[in-house]
Protein backbone atom coordinates (compact mmCIF):
# COMPACT_ATOMS: atom_id res chain seq x y z
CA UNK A 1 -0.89 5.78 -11.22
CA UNK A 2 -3.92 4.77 -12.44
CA UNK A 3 -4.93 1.54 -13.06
CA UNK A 4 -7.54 1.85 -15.53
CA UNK A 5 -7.09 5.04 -17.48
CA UNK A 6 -4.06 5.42 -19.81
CA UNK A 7 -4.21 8.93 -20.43
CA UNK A 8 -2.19 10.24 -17.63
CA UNK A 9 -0.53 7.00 -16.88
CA UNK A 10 2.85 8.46 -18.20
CA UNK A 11 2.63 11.76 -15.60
CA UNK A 12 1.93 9.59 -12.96
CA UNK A 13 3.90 7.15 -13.34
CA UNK A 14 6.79 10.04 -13.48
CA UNK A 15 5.35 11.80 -10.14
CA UNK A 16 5.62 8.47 -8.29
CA UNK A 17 9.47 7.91 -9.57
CA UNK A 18 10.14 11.35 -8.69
CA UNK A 19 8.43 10.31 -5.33
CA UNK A 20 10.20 7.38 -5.19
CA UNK A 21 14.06 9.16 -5.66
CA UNK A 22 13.13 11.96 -3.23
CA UNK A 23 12.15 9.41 -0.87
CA UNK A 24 15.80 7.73 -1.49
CA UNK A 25 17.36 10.92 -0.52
CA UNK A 26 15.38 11.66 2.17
CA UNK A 27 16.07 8.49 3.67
CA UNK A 28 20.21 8.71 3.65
CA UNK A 29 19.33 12.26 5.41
CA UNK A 30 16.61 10.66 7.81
CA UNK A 31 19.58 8.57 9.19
CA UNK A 32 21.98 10.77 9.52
CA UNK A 33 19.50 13.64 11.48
CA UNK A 34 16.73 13.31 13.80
CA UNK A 35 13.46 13.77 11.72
CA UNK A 36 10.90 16.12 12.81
CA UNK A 37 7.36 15.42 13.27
CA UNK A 38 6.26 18.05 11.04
CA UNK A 39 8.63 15.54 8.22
CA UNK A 40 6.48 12.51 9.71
CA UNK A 41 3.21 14.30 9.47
CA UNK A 42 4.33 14.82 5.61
CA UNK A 43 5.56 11.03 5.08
CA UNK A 44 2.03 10.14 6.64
CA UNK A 45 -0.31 12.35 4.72
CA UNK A 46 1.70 11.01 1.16
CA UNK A 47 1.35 7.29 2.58
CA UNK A 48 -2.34 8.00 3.34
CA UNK A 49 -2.95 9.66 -0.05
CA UNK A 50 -1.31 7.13 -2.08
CA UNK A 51 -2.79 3.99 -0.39
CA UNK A 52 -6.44 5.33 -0.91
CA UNK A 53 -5.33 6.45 -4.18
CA UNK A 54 -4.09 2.35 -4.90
CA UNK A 55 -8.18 1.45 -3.10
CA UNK A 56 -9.82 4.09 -5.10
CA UNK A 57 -8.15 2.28 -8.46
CA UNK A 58 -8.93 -1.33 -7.29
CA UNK A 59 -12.58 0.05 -6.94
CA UNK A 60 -13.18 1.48 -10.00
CA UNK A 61 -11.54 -1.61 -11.48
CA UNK A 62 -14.23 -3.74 -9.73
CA UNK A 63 -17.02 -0.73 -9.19
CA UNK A 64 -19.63 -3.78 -8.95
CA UNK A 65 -17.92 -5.15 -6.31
CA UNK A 66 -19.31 -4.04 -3.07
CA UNK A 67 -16.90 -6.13 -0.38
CA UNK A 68 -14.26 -3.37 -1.62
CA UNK A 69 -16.33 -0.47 -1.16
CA UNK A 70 -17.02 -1.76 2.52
CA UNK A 71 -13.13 -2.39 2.88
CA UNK A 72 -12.03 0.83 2.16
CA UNK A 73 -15.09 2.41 4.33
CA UNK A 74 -14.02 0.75 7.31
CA UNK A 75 -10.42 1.53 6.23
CA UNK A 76 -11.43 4.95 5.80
CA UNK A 77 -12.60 5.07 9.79
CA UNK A 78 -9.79 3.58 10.98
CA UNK A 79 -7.84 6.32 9.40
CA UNK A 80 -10.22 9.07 11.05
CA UNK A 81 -9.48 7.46 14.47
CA UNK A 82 -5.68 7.40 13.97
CA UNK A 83 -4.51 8.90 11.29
CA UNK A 84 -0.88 6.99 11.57
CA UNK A 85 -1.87 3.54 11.70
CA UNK A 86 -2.41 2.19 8.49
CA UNK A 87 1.09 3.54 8.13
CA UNK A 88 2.59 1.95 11.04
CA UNK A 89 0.85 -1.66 10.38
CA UNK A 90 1.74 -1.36 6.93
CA UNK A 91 5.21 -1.54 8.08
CA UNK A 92 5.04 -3.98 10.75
CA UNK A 93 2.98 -6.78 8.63
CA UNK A 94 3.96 -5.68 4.92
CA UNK A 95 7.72 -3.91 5.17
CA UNK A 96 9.75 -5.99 7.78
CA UNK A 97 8.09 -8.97 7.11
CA UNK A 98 8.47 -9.25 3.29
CA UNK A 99 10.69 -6.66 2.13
CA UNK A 100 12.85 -8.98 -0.10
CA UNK A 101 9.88 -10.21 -1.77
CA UNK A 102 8.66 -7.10 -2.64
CA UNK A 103 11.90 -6.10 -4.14
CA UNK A 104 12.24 -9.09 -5.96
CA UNK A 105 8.87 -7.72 -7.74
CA UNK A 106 7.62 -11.10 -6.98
CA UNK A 107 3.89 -10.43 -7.20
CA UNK A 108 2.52 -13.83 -7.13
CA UNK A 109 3.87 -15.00 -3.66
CA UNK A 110 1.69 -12.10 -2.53
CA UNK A 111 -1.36 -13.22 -4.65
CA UNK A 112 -0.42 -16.49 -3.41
CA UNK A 113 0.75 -16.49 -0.13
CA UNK A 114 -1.43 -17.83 3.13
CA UNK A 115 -1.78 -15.24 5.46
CA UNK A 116 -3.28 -17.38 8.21
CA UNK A 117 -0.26 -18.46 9.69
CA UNK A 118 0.86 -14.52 10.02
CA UNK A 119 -2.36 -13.77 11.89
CA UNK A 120 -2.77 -16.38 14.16
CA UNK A 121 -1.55 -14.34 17.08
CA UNK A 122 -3.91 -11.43 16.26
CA UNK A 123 -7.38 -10.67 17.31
CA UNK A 124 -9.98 -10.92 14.78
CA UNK A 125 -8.07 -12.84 12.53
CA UNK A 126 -10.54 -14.26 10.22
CA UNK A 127 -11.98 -10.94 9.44
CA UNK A 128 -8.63 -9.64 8.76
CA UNK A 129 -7.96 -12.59 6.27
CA UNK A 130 -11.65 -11.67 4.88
CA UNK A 131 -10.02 -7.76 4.30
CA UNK A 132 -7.21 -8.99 2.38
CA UNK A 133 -8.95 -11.62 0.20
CA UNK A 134 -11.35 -8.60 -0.81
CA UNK A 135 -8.00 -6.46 -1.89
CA UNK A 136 -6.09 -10.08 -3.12
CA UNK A 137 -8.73 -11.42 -5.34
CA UNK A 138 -9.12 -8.03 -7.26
CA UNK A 139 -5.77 -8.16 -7.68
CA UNK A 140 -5.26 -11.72 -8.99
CA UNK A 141 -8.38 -11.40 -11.62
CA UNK A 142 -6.37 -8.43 -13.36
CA UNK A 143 -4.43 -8.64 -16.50
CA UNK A 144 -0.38 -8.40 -16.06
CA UNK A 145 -0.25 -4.59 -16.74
CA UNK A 146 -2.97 -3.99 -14.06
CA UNK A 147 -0.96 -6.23 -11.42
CA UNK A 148 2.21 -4.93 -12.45
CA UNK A 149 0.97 -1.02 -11.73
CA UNK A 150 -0.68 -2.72 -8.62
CA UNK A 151 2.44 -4.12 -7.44
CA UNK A 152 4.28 -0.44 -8.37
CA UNK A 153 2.16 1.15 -5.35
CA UNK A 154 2.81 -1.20 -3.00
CA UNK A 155 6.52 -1.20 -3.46
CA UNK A 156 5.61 2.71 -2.62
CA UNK A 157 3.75 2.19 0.14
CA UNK A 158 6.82 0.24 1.55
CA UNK A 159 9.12 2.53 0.91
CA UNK A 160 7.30 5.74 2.12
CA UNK A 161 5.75 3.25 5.79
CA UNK A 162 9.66 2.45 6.03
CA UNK A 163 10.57 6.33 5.81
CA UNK A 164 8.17 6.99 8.25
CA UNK A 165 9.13 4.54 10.40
């Protein structure tokens, strides 16, 4: 799902729905058995892919804009170090947190929202806020096709973090 070429916007946009079902299924099966870690491994690896993928398009949206270059660098590191925590924070600040806003499609309480009041507990708070207003502000300058395929990978990202979690 690319956000800037068109070409192969169709086949992508049919690999994530395809994505999306299987994930569906997998989840009424997830609660029924015990998954295995080789299935969480996979879940991780497809979360990981597909939220560098969703970076990699926000950069080449704004390629002259080098605060998301150093985002998704340090991003990138924390990723090395743990593999499983982008995953597992995406879940506890993004999925539990605002899961019926997300599928309400309602993009601009995200492009909106305050996050201090979310972070206040949280170490390092203001460069945390700094992280997201480097992804946000990308986001809110795009046109309404751009944000809409923006907000299509992080509805995604929510429901492969919730799988894995």
């Amino acid at each position: 799902m690319n956000i800037t070429r068109k070409d192969n916007i169709f086949e992508k946009i049919f690999k994530y729905n395809i994505i999306i079902i299987l994930s569906y299924i997998f989840l009424n099966i997830k609660r029924r058995f015990k998954m295995e870690d080789n299935d969480k491994h996979l879940l991780m690896n497809a979360f990981n892919d597909h939220f560098f993928e969703f970076i990699e398009d926000i950069e080449s949206v704004f390629s002259t804009d080098a605060s998301i270059k150093r985002v998704k660098n340090a991003l990138v590191l924390i990723k090395k170090m743990n593999p499983s925590i982008i995953t597992k924070i995406w879940y506890k600040y993004i999925v539990l947190k605002y899961e019926k806003e997300i599928n309400e499609n309602n993009i601009n309480f995200f492009i909106e929202k305050d996050y201090k009041n979310d972070l206040t507990n949280i170490n390092s708070s203001d460069n945390i806020m700094k992280h997201i207003d480097c992804l946000r502000e990308p986001i809110r300058n795009m046109g309404k096709e751009n944000q809409e395929k923006s907000f299509k990978y992080i509805q995604n990202l929510c429901l492969l973090s919730k799988l894995y979690n």
